[in-house]
C-alpha atoms as a PDB file:
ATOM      1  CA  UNK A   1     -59.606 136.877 171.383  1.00  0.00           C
ATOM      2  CA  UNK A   2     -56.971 138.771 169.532  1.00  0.00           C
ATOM      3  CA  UNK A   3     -54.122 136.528 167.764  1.00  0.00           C
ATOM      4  CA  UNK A   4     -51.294 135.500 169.378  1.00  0.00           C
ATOM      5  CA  UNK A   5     -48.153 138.054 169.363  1.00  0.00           C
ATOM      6  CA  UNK A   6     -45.936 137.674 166.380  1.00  0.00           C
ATOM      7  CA  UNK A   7     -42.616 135.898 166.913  1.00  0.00           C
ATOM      8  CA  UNK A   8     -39.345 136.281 164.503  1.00  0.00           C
ATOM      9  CA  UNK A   9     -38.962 132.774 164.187  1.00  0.00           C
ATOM     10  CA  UNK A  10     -42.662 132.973 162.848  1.00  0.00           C
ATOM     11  CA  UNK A  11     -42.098 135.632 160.419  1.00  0.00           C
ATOM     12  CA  UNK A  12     -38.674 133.697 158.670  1.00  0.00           C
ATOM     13  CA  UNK A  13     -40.626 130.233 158.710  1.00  0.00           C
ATOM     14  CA  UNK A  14     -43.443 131.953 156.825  1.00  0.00           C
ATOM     15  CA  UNK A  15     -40.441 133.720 154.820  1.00  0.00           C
ATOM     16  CA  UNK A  16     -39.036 130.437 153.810  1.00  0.00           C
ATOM     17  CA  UNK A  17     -42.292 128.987 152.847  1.00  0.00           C
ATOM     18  CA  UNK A  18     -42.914 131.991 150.556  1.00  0.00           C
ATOM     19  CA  UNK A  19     -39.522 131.462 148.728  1.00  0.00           C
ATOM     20  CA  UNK A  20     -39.480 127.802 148.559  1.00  0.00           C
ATOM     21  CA  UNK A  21     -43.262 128.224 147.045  1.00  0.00           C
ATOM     22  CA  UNK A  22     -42.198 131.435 144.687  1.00  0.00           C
ATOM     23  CA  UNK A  23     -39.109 132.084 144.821  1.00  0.00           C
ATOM     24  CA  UNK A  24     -37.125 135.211 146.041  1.00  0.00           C
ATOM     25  CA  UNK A  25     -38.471 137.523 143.794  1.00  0.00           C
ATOM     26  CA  UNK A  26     -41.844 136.807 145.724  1.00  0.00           C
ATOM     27  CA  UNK A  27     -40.895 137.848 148.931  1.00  0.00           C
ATOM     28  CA  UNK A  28     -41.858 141.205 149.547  1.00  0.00           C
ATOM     29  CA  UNK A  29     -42.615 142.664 152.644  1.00  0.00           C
ATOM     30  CA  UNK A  30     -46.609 143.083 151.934  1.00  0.00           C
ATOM     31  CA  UNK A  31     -47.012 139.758 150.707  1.00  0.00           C
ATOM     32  CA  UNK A  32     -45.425 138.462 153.748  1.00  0.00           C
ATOM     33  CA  UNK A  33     -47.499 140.831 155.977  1.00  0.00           C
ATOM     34  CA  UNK A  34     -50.987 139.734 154.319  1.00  0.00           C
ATOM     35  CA  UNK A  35     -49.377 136.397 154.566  1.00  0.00           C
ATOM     36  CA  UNK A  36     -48.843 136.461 158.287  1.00  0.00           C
ATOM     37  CA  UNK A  37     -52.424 138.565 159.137  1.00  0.00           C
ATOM     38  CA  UNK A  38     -50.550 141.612 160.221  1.00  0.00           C
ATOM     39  CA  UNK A  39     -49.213 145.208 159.511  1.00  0.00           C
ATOM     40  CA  UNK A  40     -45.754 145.588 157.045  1.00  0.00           C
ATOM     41  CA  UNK A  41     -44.577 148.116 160.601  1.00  0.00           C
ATOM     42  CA  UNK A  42     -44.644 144.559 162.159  1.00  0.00           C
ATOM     43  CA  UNK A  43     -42.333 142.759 160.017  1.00  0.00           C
ATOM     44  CA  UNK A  44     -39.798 145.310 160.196  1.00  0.00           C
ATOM     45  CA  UNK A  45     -39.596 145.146 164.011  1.00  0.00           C
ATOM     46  CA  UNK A  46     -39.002 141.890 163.976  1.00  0.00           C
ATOM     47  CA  UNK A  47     -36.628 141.279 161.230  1.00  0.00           C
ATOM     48  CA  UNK A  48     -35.896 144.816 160.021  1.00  0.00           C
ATOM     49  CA  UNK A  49     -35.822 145.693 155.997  1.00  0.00           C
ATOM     50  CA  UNK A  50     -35.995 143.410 153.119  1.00  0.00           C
ATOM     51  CA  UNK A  51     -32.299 142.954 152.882  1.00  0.00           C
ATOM     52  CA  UNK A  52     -32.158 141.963 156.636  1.00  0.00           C
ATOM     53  CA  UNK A  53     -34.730 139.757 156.355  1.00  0.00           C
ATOM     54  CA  UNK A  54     -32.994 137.918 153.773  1.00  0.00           C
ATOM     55  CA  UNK A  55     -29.769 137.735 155.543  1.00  0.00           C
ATOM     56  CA  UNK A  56     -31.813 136.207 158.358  1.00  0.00           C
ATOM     57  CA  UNK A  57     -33.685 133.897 156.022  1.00  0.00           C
ATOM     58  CA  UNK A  58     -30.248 132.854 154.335  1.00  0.00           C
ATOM     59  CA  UNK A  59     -28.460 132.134 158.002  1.00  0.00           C
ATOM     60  CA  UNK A  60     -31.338 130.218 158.937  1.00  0.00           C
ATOM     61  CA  UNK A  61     -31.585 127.923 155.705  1.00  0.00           C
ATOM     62  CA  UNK A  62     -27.447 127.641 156.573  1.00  0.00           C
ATOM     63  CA  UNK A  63     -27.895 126.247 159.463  1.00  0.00           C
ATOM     64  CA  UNK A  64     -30.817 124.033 158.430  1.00  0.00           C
ATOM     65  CA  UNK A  65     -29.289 122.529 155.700  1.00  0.00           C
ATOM     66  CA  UNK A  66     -26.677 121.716 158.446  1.00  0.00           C
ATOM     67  CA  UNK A  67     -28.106 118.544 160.220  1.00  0.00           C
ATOM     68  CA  UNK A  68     -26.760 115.432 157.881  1.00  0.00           C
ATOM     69  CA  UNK A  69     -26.287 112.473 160.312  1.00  0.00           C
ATOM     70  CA  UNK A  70     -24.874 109.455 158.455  1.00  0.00           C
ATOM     71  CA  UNK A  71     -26.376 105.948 158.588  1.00  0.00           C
ATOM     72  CA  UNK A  72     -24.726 102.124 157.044  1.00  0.00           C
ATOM     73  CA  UNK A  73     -22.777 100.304 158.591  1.00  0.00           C
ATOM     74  CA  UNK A  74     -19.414 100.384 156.218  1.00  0.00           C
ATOM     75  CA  UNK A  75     -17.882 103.931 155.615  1.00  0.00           C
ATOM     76  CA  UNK A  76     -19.357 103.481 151.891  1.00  0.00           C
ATOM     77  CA  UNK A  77     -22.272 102.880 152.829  1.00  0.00           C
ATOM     78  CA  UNK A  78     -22.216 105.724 155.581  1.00  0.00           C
ATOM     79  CA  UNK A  79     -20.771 108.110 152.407  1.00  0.00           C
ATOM     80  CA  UNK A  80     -23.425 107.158 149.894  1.00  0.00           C
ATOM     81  CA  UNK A  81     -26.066 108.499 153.058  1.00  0.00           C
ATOM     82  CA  UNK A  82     -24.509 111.281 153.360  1.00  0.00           C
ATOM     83  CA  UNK A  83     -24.451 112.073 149.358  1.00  0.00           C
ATOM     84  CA  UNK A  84     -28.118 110.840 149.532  1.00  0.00           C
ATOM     85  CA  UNK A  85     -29.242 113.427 152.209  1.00  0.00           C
ATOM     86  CA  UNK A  86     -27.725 116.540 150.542  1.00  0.00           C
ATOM     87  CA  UNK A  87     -29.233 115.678 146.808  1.00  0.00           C
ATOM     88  CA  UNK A  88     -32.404 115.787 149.172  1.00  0.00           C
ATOM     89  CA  UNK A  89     -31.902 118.973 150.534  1.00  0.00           C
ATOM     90  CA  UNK A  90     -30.541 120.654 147.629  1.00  0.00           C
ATOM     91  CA  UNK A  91     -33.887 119.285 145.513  1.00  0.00           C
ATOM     92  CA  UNK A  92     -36.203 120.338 148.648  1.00  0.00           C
ATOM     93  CA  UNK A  93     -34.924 123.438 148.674  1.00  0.00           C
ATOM     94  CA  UNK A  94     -34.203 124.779 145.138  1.00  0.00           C
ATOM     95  CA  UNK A  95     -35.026 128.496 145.873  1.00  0.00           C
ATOM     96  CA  UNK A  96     -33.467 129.199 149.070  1.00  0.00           C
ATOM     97  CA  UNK A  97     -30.144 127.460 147.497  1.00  0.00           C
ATOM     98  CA  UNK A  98     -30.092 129.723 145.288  1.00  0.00           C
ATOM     99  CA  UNK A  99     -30.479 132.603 147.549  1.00  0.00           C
ATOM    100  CA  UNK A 100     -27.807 131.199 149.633  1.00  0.00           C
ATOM    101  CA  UNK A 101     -25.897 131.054 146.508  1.00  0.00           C
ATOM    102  CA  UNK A 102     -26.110 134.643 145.027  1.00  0.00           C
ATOM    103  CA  UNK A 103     -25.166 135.796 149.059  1.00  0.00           C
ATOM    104  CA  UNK A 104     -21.635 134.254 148.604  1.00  0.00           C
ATOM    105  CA  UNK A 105     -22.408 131.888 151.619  1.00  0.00           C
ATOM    106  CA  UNK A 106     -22.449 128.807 149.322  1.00  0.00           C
ATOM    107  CA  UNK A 107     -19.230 127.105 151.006  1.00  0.00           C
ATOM    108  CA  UNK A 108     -19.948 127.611 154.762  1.00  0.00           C
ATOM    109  CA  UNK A 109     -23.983 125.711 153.327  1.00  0.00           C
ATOM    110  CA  UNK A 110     -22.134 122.605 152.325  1.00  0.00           C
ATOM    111  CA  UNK A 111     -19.089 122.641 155.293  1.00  0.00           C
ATOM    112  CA  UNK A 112     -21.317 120.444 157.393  1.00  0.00           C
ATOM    113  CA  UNK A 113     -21.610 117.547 154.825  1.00  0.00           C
ATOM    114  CA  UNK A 114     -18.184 117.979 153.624  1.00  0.00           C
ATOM    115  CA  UNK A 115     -17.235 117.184 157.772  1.00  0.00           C
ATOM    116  CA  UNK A 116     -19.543 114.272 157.696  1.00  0.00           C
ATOM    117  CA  UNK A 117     -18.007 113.214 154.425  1.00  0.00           C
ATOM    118  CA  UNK A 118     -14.499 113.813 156.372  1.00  0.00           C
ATOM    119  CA  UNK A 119     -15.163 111.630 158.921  1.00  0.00           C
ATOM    120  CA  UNK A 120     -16.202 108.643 156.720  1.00  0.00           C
ATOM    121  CA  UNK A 121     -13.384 108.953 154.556  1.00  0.00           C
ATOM    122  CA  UNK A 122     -11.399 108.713 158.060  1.00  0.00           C
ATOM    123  CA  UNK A 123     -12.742 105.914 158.730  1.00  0.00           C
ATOM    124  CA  UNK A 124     -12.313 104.101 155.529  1.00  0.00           C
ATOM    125  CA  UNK A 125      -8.224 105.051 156.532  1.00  0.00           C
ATOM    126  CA  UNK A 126      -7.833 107.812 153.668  1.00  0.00           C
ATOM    127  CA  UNK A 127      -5.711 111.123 154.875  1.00  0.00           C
ATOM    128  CA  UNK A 128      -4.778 113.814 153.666  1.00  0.00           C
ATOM    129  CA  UNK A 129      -4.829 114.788 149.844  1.00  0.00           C
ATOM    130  CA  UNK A 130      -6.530 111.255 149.136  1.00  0.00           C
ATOM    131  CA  UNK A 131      -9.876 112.298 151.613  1.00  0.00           C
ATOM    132  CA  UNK A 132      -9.679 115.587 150.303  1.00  0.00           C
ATOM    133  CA  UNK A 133     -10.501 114.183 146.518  1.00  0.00           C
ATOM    134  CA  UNK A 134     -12.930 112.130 147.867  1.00  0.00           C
ATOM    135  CA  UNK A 135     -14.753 114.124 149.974  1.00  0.00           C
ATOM    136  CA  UNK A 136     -15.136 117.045 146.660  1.00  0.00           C
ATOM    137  CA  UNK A 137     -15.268 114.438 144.629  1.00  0.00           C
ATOM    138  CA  UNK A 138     -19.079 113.244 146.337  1.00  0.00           C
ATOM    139  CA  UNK A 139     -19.443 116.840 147.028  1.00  0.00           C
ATOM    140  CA  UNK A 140     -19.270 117.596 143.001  1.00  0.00           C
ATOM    141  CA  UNK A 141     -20.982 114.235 141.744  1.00  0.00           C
ATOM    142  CA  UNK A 142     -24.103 115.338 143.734  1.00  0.00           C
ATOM    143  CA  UNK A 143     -24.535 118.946 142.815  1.00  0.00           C
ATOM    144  CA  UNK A 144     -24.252 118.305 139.131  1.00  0.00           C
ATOM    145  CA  UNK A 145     -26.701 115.391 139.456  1.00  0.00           C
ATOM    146  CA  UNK A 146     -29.328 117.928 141.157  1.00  0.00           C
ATOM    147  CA  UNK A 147     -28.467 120.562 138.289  1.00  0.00           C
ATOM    148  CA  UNK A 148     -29.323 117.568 135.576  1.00  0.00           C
ATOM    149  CA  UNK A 149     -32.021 116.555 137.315  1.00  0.00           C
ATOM    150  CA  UNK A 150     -33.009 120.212 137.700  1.00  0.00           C
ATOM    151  CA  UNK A 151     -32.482 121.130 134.001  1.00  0.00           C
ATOM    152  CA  UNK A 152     -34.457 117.836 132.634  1.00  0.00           C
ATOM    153  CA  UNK A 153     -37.605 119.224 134.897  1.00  0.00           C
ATOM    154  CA  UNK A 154     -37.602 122.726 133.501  1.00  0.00           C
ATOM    155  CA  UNK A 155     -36.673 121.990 129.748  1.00  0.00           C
ATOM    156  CA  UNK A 156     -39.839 121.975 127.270  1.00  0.00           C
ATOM    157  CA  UNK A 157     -41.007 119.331 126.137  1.00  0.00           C
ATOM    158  CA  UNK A 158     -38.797 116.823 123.507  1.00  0.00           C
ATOM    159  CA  UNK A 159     -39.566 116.626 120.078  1.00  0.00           C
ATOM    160  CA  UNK A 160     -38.634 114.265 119.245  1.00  0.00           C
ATOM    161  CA  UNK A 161     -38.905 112.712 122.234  1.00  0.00           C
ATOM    162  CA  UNK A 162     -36.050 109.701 124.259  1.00  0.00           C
ATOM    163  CA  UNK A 163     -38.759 106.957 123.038  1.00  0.00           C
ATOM    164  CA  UNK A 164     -38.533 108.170 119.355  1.00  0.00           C
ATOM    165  CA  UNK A 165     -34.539 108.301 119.044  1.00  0.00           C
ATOM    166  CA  UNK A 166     -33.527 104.975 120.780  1.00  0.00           C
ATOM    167  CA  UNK A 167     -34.200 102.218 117.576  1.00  0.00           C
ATOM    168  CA  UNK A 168     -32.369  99.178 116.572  1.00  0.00           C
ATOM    169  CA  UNK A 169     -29.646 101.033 114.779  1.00  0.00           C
ATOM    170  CA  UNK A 170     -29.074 103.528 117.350  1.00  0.00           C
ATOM    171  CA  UNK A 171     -28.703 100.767 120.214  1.00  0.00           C
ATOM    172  CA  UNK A 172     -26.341  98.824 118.090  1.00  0.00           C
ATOM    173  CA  UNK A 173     -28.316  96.161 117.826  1.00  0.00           C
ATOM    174  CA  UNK A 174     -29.130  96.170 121.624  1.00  0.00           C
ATOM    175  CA  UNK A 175     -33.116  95.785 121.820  1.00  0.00           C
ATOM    176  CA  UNK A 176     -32.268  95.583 125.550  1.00  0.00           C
ATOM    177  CA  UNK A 177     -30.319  98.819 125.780  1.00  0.00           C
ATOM    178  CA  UNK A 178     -33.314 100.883 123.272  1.00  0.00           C
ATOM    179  CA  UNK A 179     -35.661  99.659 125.847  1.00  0.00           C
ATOM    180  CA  UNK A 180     -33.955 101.073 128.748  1.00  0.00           C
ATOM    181  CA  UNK A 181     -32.924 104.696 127.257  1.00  0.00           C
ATOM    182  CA  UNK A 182     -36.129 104.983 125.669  1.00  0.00           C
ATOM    183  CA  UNK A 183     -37.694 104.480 129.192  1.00  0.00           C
ATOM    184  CA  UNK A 184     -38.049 106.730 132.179  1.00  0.00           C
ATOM    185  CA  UNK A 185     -35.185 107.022 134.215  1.00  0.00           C
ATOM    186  CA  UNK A 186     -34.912 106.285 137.801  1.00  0.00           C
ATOM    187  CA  UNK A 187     -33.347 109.030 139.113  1.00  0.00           C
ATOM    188  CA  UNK A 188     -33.247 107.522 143.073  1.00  0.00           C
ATOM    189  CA  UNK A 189     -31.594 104.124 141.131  1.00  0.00           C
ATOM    190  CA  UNK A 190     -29.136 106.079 139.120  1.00  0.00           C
ATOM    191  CA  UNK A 191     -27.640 108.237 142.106  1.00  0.00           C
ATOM    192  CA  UNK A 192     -27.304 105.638 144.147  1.00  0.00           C
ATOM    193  CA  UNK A 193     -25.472 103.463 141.377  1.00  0.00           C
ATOM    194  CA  UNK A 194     -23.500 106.155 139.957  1.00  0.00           C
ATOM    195  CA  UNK A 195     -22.615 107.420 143.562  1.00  0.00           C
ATOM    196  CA  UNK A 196     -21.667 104.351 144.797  1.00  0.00           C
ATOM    197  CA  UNK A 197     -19.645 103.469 141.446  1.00  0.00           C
ATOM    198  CA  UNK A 198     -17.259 106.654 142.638  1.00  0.00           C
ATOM    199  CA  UNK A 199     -17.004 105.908 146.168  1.00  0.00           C
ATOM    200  CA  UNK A 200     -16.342 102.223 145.867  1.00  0.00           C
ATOM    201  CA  UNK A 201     -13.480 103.403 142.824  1.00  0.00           C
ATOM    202  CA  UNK A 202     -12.346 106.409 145.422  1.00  0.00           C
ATOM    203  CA  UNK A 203     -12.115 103.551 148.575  1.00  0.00           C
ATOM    204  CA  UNK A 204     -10.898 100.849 147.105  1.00  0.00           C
ATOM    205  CA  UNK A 205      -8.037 102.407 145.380  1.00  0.00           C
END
């Protein structure tokens, strides 16, 4: 029994998996081919050339990235969902961000959380230029969280390291404090905290 004909929505999900694994740089059309169990003249009726197939790869991670649906039961909590779900996405999907990123279609990615954010802040009574801050406000506290995040994973190892600098002195005295810093962090804990910090400040104002 021969294997079952090749779809286009087969050949980008394999695609994705590739660059989410790799990277772009990865993704050539043999790889993807041996990947799939069939010939490179296959690919390209499906999805045409390299560059089309990464247009269709980077409309297809648009629109998945596009499905946010808020939960709570107060427009800060619905917010801090929202901001929860994209630092998810953005940290599932590191490598086809990027590739969204370097195709200019960065913007139209986040539109559908900024709309959920919109509606929140609509909720919570805030028009005009006070939901707009709020809305790029959440918008910019959770992509430079991911990039910290991001840049703590890939830097080399700390000498010397968080547990070595926090002493006495350098806690002021704070044994409680040393402890803490010179602990791991809980990134989840911190977001959430830090996140919510902003949105109750941006709500209550």
């Amino acid at each position: 029994m021969g294997r079952p004909a090749l779809t286009r929505d087969e050949v980008l999900e394999t695609a994705a998996g590739l660059v989410k694994q790799h990277g772009p740089d990865a993704l050539t059309m043999r790889k993807l081919a041996a990947e799939l169990g069939t010939a490179v003249t296959s690919i390209y009726w499906h999805v045409g050339n390299r560059e089309s197939l990464l247009d269709a790869l980077v409309e297809r991670t648009v629109a998945d990235l596009g499905v946010i649906r808020p939960t709570g039961r107060t427009p800060a909590q619905r917010i801090l969902s929202v901001a929860r779900a994209l630092r998810r996405q953005l940290r599932d999907h590191p490598h086809l961000v990027a590739m969204v990123h370097e195709r200019g279609l960065t913007e139209r990615m986040f539109l559908p959380a900024q709309r959920a954010l919109v509606h929140e802040v609509h909720a919570a009574g805030l028009r005009g230029a006070r939901a707009a801050e709020v809305v790029r406000a959440v918008q910019f506290q959770v992509v430079g969280f991911v990039l910290v995040e991001r840049n703590r994973e890939r830097a080399p190892v700390q000498r010397p390291a968080e547990q070595e600098l926090w002493g006495a002195e350098a806690a002021e005295d704070d044994p409680g404090l040393a402890r803490a810093l010179a602990g791991p962090v809980d990134e989840e804990r911190l977001f959430v905290a830090s996140v919510g910090a902003l949105v109750g400040a941006l709500l209550g104002r």
